[in-house]
C-alpha atoms as a PDB file:
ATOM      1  CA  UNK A   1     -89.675  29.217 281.056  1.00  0.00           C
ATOM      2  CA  UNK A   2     -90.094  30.400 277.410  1.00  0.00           C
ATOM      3  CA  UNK A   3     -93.962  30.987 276.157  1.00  0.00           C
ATOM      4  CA  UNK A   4     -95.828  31.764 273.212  1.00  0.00           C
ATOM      5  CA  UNK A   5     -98.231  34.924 274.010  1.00  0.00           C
ATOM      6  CA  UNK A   6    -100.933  36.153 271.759  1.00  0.00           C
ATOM      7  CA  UNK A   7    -101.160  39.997 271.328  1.00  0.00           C
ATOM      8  CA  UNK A   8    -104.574  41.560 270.542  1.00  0.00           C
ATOM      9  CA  UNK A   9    -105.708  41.490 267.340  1.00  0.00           C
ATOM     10  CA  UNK A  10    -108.144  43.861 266.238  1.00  0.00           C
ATOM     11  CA  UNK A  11    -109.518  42.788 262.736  1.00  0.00           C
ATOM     12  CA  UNK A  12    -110.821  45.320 260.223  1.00  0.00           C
ATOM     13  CA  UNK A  13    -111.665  45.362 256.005  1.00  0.00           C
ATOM     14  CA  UNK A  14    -109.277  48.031 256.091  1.00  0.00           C
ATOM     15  CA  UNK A  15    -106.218  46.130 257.546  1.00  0.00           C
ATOM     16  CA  UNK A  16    -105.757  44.553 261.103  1.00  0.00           C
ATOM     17  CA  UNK A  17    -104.017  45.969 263.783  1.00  0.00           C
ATOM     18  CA  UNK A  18    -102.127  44.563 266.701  1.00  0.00           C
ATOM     19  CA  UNK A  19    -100.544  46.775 269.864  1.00  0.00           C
ATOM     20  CA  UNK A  20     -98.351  45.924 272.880  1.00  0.00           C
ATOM     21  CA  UNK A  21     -98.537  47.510 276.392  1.00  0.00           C
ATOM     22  CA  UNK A  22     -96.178  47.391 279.313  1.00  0.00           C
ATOM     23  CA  UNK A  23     -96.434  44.637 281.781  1.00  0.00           C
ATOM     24  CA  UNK A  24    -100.154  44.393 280.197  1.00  0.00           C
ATOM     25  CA  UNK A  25     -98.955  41.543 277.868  1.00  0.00           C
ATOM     26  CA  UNK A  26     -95.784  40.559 279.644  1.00  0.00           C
ATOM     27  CA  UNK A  27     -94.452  41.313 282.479  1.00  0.00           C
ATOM     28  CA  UNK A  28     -91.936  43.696 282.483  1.00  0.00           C
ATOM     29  CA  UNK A  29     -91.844  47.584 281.398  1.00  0.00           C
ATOM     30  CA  UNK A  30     -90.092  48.067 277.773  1.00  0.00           C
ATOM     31  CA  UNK A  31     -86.364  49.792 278.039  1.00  0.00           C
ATOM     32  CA  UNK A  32     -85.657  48.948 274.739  1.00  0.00           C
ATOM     33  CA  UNK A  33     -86.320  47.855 271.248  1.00  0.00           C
ATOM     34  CA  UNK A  34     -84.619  46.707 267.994  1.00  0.00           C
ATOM     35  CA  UNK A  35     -85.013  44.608 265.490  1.00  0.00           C
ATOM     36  CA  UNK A  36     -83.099  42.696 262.575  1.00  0.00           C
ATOM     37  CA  UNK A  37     -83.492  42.378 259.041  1.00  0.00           C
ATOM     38  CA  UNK A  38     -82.026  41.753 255.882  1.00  0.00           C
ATOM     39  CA  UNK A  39     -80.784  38.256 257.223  1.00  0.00           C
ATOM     40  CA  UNK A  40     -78.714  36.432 254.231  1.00  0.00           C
ATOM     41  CA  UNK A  41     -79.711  32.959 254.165  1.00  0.00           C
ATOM     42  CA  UNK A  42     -78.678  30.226 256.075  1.00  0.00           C
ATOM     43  CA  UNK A  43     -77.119  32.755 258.782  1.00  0.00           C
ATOM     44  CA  UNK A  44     -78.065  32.692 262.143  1.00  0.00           C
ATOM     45  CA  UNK A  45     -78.596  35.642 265.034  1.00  0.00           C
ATOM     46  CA  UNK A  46     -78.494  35.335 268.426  1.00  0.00           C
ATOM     47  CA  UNK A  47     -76.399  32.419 270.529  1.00  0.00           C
ATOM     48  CA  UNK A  48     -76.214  33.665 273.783  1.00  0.00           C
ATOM     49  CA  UNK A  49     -78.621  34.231 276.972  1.00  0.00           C
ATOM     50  CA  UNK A  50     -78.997  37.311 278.708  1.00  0.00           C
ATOM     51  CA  UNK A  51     -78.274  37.134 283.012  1.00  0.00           C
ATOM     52  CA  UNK A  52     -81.378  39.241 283.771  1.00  0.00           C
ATOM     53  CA  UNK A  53     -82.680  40.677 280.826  1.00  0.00           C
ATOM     54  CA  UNK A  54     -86.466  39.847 280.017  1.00  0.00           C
ATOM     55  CA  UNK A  55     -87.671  40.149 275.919  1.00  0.00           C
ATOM     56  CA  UNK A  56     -90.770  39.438 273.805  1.00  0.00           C
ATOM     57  CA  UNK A  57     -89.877  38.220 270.100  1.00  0.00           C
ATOM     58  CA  UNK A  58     -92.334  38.776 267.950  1.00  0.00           C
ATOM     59  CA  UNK A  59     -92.133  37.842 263.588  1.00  0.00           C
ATOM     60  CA  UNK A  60     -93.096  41.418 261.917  1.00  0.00           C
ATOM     61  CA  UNK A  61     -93.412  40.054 258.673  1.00  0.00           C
ATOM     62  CA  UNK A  62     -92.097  36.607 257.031  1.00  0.00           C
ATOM     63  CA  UNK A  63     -90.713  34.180 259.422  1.00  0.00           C
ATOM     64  CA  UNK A  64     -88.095  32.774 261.605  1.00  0.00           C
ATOM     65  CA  UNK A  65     -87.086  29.939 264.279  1.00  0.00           C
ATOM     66  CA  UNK A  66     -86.191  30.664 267.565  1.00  0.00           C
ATOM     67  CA  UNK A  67     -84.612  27.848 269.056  1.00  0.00           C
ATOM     68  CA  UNK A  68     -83.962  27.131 272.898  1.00  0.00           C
ATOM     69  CA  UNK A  69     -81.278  25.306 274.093  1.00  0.00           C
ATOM     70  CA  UNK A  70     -81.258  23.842 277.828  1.00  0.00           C
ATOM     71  CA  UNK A  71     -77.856  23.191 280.002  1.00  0.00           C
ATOM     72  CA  UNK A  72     -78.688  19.492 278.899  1.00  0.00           C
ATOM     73  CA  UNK A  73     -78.609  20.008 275.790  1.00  0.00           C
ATOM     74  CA  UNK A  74     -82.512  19.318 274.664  1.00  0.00           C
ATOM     75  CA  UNK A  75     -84.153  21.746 272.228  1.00  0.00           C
ATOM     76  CA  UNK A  76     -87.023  23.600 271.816  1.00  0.00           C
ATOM     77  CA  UNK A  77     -88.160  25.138 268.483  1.00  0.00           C
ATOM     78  CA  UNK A  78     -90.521  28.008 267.865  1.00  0.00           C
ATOM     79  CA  UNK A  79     -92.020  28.945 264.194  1.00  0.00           C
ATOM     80  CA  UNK A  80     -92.846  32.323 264.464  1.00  0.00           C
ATOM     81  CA  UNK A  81     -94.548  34.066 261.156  1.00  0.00           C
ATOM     82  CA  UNK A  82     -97.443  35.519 262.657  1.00  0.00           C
ATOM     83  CA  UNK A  83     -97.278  39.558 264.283  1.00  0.00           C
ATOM     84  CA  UNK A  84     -99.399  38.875 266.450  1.00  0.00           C
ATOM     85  CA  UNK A  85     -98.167  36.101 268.883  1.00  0.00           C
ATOM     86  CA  UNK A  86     -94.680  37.323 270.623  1.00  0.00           C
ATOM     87  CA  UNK A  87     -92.069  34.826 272.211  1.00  0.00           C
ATOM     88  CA  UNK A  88     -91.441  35.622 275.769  1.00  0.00           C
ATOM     89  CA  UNK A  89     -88.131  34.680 277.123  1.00  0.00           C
ATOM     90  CA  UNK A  90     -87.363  35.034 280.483  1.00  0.00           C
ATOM     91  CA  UNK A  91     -83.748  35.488 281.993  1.00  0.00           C
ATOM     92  CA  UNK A  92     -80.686  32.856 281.227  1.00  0.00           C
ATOM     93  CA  UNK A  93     -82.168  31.678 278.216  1.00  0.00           C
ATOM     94  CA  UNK A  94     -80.257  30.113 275.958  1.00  0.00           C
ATOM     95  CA  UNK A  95     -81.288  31.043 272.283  1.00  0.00           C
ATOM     96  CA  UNK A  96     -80.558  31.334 268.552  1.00  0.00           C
ATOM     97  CA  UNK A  97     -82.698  32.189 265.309  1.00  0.00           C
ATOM     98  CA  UNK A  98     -82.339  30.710 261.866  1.00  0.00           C
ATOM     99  CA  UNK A  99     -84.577  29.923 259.267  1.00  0.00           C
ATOM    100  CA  UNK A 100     -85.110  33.285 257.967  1.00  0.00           C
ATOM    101  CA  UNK A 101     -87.952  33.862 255.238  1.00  0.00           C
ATOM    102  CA  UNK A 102     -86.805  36.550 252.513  1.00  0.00           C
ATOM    103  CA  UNK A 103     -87.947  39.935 254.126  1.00  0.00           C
ATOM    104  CA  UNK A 104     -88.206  38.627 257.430  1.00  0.00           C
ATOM    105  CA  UNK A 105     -88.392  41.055 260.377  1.00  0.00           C
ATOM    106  CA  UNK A 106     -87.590  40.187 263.759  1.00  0.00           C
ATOM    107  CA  UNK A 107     -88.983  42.376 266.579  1.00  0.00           C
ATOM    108  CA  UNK A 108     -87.603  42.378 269.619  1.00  0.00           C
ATOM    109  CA  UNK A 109     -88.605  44.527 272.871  1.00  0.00           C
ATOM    110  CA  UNK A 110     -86.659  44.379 275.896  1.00  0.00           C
ATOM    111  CA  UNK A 111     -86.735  45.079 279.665  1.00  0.00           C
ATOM    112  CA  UNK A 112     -83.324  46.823 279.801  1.00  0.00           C
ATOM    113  CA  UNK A 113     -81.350  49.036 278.367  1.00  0.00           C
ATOM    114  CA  UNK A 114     -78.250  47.777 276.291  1.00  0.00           C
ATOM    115  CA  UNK A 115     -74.980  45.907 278.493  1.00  0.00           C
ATOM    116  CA  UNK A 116     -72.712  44.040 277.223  1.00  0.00           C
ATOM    117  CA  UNK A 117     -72.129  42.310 280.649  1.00  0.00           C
ATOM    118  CA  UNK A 118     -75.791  41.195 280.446  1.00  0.00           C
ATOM    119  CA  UNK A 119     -74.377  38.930 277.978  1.00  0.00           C
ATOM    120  CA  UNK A 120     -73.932  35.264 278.180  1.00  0.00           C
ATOM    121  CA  UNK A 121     -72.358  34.249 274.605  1.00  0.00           C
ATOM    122  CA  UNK A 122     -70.740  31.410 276.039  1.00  0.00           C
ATOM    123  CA  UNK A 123     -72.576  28.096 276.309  1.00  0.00           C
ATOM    124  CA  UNK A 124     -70.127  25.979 277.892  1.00  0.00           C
ATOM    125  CA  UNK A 125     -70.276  29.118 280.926  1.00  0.00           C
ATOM    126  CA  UNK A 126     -74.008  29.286 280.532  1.00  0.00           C
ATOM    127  CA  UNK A 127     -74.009  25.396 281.403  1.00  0.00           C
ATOM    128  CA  UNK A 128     -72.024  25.855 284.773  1.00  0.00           C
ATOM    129  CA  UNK A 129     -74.672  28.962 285.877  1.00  0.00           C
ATOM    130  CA  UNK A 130     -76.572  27.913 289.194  1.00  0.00           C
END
């Protein structure tokens, strides 16, 4: 299931900082990373699950939803405008993001490397999984 972790956060006059390490703050080793910007508004990203990818999605700067979608339909949504909480979500989980702030940044770091067959973009087939 889908959590909210909180990253370190080392305060200072001079300006904070926050890291990440491998399987120190989740539990996977980092393959990849990206990240999206310059969302117009009112789009959305995402709409699909991922068979046995693992990522953490953490809110840069501004702010975004990340909303979770079980096979039944119910939803969960997560605020996230703050870099140093991160949005783990396990495998064959069903998400999309909206709500962008202007200048939002979306972080994500991932536990594989980029495949296109990792992708579930269908929901009706991501309702009939096991």
């Amino acid at each position: 299931m889908e959590k909210l972790i909180e990253l370190p956060k080392i305060l200072d006059a001079r300006g904070n900082l926050t890291f990440l390490e491998n399987k120190r703050h989740f539990p996977f080793d980092i393959k990849r990373v990206f990240w999206t910007y310059d969302v117009p508004g009112g789009e959305t990203r995402g709409g699909h699950a991922f068979r046995t990818q693992e990522e953490v999605v953490i809110a840069l700067s501004g702010s975004f939803d990340v909303i979770i979608k079980d096979k039944d339909g119910a939803e969960r949504r997560y605020h996230l405008n703050r870099s140093y909480k991160g949005l783990y979500l396990p495998p064959l989980t069903w998400r999309h993001m909206e709500n962008f702030s202007t200048n939002a940044l979306s972080l994500h770091v991932s536990s594989s490397d980029f495949s296109e067959s990792d992708y579930i973009r269908d929901y009706e087939q991501f309702c009939k999984m096991g």
